[in-house]
Protein backbone atom coordinates (compact mmCIF):
# COMPACT_ATOMS: atom_id res chain seq x y z
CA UNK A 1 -26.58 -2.41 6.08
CA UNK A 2 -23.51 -1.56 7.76
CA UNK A 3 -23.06 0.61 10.47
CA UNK A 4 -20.44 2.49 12.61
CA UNK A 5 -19.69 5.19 15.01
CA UNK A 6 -17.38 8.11 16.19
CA UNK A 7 -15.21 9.41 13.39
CA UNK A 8 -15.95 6.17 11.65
CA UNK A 9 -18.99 7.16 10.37
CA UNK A 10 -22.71 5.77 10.69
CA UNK A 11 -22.97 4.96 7.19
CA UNK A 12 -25.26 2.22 5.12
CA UNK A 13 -28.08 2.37 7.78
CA UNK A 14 -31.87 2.96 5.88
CA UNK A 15 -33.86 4.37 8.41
CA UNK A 16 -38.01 4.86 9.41
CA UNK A 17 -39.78 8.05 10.39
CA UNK A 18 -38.43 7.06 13.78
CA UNK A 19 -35.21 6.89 13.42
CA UNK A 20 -34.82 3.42 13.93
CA UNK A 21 -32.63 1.37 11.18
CA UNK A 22 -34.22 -1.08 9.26
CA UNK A 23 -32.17 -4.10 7.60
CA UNK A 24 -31.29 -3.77 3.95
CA UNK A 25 -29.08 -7.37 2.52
CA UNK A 26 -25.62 -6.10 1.17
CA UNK A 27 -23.38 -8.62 -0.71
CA UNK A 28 -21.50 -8.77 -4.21
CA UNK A 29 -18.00 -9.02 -3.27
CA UNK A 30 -15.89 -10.92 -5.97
CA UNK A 31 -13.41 -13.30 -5.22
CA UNK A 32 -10.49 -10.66 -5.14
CA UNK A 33 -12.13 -8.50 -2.80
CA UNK A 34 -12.55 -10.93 0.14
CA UNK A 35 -11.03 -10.44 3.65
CA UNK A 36 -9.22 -13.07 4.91
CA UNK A 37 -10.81 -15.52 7.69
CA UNK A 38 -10.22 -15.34 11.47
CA UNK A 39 -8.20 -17.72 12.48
CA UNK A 40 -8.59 -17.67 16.32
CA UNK A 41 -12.29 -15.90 16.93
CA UNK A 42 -12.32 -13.66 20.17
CA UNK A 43 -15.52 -13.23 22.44
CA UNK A 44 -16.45 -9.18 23.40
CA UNK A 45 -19.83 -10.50 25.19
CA UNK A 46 -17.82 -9.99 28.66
CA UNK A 47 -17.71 -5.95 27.25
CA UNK A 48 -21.11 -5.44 25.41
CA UNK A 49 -22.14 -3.96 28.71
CA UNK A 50 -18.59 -2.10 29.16
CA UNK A 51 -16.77 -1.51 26.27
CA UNK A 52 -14.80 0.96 28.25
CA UNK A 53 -13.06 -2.05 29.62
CA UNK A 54 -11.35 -3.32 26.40
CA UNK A 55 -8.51 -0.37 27.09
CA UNK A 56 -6.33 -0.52 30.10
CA UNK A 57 -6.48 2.80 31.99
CA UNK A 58 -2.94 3.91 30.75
CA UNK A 59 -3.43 3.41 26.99
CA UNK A 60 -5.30 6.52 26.62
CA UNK A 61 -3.11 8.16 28.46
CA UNK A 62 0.51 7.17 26.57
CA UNK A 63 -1.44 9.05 23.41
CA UNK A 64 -2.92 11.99 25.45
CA UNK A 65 -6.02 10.71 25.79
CA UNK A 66 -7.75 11.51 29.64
CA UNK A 67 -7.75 8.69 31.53
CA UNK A 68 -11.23 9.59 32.03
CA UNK A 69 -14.16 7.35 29.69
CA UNK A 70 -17.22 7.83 28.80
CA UNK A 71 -19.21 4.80 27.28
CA UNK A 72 -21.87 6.07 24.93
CA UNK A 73 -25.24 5.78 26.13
CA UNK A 74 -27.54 3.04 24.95
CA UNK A 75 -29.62 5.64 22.98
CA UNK A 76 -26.91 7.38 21.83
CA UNK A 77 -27.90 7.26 17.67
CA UNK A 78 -24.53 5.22 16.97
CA UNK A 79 -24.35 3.25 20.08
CA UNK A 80 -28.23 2.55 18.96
CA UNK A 81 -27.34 1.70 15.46
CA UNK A 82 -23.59 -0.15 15.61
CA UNK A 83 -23.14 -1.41 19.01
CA UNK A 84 -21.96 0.05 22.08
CA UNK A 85 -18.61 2.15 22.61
CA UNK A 86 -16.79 4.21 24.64
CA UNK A 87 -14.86 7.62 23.98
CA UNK A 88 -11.76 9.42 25.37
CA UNK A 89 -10.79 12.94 25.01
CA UNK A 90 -7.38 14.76 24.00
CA UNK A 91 -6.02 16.95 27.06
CA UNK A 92 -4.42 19.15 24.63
CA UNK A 93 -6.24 19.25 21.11
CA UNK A 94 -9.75 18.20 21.57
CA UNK A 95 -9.36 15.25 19.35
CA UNK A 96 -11.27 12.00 20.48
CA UNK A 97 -10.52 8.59 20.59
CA UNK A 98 -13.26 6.01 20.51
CA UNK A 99 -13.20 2.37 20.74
CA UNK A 100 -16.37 0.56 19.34
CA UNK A 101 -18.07 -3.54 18.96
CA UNK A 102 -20.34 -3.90 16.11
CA UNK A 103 -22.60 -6.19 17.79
CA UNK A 104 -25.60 -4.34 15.59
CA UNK A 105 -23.94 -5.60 12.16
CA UNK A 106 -23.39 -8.71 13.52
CA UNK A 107 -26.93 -8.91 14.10
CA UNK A 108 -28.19 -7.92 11.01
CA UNK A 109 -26.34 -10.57 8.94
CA UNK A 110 -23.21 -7.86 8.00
CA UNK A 111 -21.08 -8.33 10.25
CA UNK A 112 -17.12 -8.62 10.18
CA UNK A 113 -14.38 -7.27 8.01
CA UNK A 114 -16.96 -9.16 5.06
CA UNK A 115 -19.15 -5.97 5.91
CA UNK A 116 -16.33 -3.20 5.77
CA UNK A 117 -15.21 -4.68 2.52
CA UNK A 118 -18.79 -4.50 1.16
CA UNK A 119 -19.50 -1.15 2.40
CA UNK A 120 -16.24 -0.16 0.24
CA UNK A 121 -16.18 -2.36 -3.27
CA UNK A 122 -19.99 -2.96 -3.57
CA UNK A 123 -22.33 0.38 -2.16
CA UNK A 124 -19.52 2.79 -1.87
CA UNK A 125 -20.60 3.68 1.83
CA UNK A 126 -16.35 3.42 2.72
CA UNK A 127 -14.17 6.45 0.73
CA UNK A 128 -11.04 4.25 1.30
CA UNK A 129 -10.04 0.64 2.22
CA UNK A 130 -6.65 -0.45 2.90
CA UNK A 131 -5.90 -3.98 4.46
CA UNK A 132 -3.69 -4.74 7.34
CA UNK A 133 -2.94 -6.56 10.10
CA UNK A 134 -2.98 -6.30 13.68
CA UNK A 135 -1.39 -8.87 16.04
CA UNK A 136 -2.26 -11.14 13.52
CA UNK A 137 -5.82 -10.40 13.32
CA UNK A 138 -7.09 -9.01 9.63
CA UNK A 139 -8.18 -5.19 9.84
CA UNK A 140 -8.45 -2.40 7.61
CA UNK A 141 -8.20 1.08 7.43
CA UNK A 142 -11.67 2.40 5.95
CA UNK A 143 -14.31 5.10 6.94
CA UNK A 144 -17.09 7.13 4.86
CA UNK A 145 -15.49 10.35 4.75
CA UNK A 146 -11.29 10.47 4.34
CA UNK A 147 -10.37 12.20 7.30
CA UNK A 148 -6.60 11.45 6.97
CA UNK A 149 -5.27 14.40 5.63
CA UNK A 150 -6.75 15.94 8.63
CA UNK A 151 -4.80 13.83 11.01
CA UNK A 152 -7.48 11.19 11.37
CA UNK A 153 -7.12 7.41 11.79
CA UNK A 154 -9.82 4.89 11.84
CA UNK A 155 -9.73 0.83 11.56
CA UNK A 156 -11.65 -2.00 11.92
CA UNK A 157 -10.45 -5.18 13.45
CA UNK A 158 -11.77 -9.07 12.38
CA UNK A 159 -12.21 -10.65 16.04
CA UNK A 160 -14.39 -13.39 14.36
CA UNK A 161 -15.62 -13.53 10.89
CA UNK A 162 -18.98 -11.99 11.37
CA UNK A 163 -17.49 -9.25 14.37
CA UNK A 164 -15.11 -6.16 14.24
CA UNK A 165 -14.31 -3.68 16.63
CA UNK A 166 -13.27 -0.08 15.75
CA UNK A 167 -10.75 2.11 16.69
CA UNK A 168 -10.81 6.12 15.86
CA UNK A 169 -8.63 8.74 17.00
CA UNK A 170 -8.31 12.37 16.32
CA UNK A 171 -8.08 14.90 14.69
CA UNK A 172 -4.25 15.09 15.45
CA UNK A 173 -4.21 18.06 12.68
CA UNK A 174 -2.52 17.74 9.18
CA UNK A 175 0.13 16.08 8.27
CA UNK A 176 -0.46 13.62 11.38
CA UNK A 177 -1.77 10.68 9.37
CA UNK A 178 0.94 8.54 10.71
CA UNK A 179 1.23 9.39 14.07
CA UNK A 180 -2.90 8.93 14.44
CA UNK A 181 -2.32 5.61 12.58
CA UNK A 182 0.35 4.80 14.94
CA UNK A 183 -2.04 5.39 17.88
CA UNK A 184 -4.86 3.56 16.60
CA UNK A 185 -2.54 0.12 15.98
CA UNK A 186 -1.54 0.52 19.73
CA UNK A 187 -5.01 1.18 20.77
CA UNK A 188 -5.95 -2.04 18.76
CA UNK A 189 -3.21 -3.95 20.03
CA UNK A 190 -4.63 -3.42 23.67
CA UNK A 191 -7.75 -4.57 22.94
CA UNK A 192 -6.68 -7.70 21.43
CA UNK A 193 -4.86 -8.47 24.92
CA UNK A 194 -7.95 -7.44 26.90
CA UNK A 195 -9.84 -10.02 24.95
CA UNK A 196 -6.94 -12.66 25.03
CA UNK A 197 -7.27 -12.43 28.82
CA UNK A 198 -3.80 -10.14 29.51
CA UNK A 199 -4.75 -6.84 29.75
């Protein structure tokens, strides 16, 4: 079961009468569709409590973001479901940037880029996956629903090989696929320092 927030979708999460997800083993993935390993594993248990704190005040800002945050609440259904996160808003286009841990698929056994690949090639939960890099981390562009053409960027990020984080920004509007990719490999960037220790 895989799960995710913001514009990257809550996807791959079976759920009870109340709303609360229940575990369901994914795995399947052939030996051409495996992510590559984390070299050098980060720790995000300093910012399970304030994910907020993996952006430096001014990121947001440099992309139009508000310097103003908003973690999502502990019961909020995605915070509940993939792990905490925090949000930013546009000043000018009410487009959204969030920045999310996946603590919750870490905990259920699908955790890591191993998960996002998974949720793509074997139950179809991702529309898209392309691989990438950031700061020499694996990531990948993926979500549920393409929201590119729409000027709408969101990645996952291997910090360890059963943890990601997420970035998502917009919409930016269309024909902004770049610039919202652009933002969320700057965003991503950050938090990599934060975790290194130089934010």
């Amino acid at each position: 079961m895989l799960c995710a927030l913001a514009t990257i979708s809550v996807v791959g999460c079976s759920t009870t009468k109340t709303g609360e997800a229940s575990p369901a083993p994914v795995s399947g993935l052939d030996s051409e569709n495996q992510p590559p390993p984390v070299v050098d594993p980060l720790n995000v248990s300093p910012y399970l409590e304030d994910p907020c704190g993996l952006v430096p005040g001014a990121e947001p800002a440099r992309l139009g973001y508000e310097n103003k945050r908003a973690a999502l609440p502990e019961n909020h259904s995605g915070a509940r479901l993939s792990g905490p996160g925090c949000d930013w808003h546009a000043q000018k286009n009410g487009g959204t940037l969030h920045v999310g841990l996946q603590s919750k698929n870490r905990e259920r056994g699908t955790g890591g880029l191993r998960g996002i690949y998974q949720g793509h090639f074997v139950t179809k939960q991702y529309s898209y996956l392309e691989p990438t890099t950031i700061d020499g981390y694996p990531a990948a562009f993926s979500d549920a629903a393409d929201g590119r053409p729409g000027g709408s960027a969101s990645l996952f990020v291997g910090i360890a090989d059963d943890m990601t984080f997420s970035v998502a920004l917009g919409p930016l509007g269309e024909g902004k696929q770049q610039e919202a990719e652009e933002g969320v490999r700057t965003i991503a960037s950050a938090v990599i320092r934060t975790l290194k220790g130089g934010a």
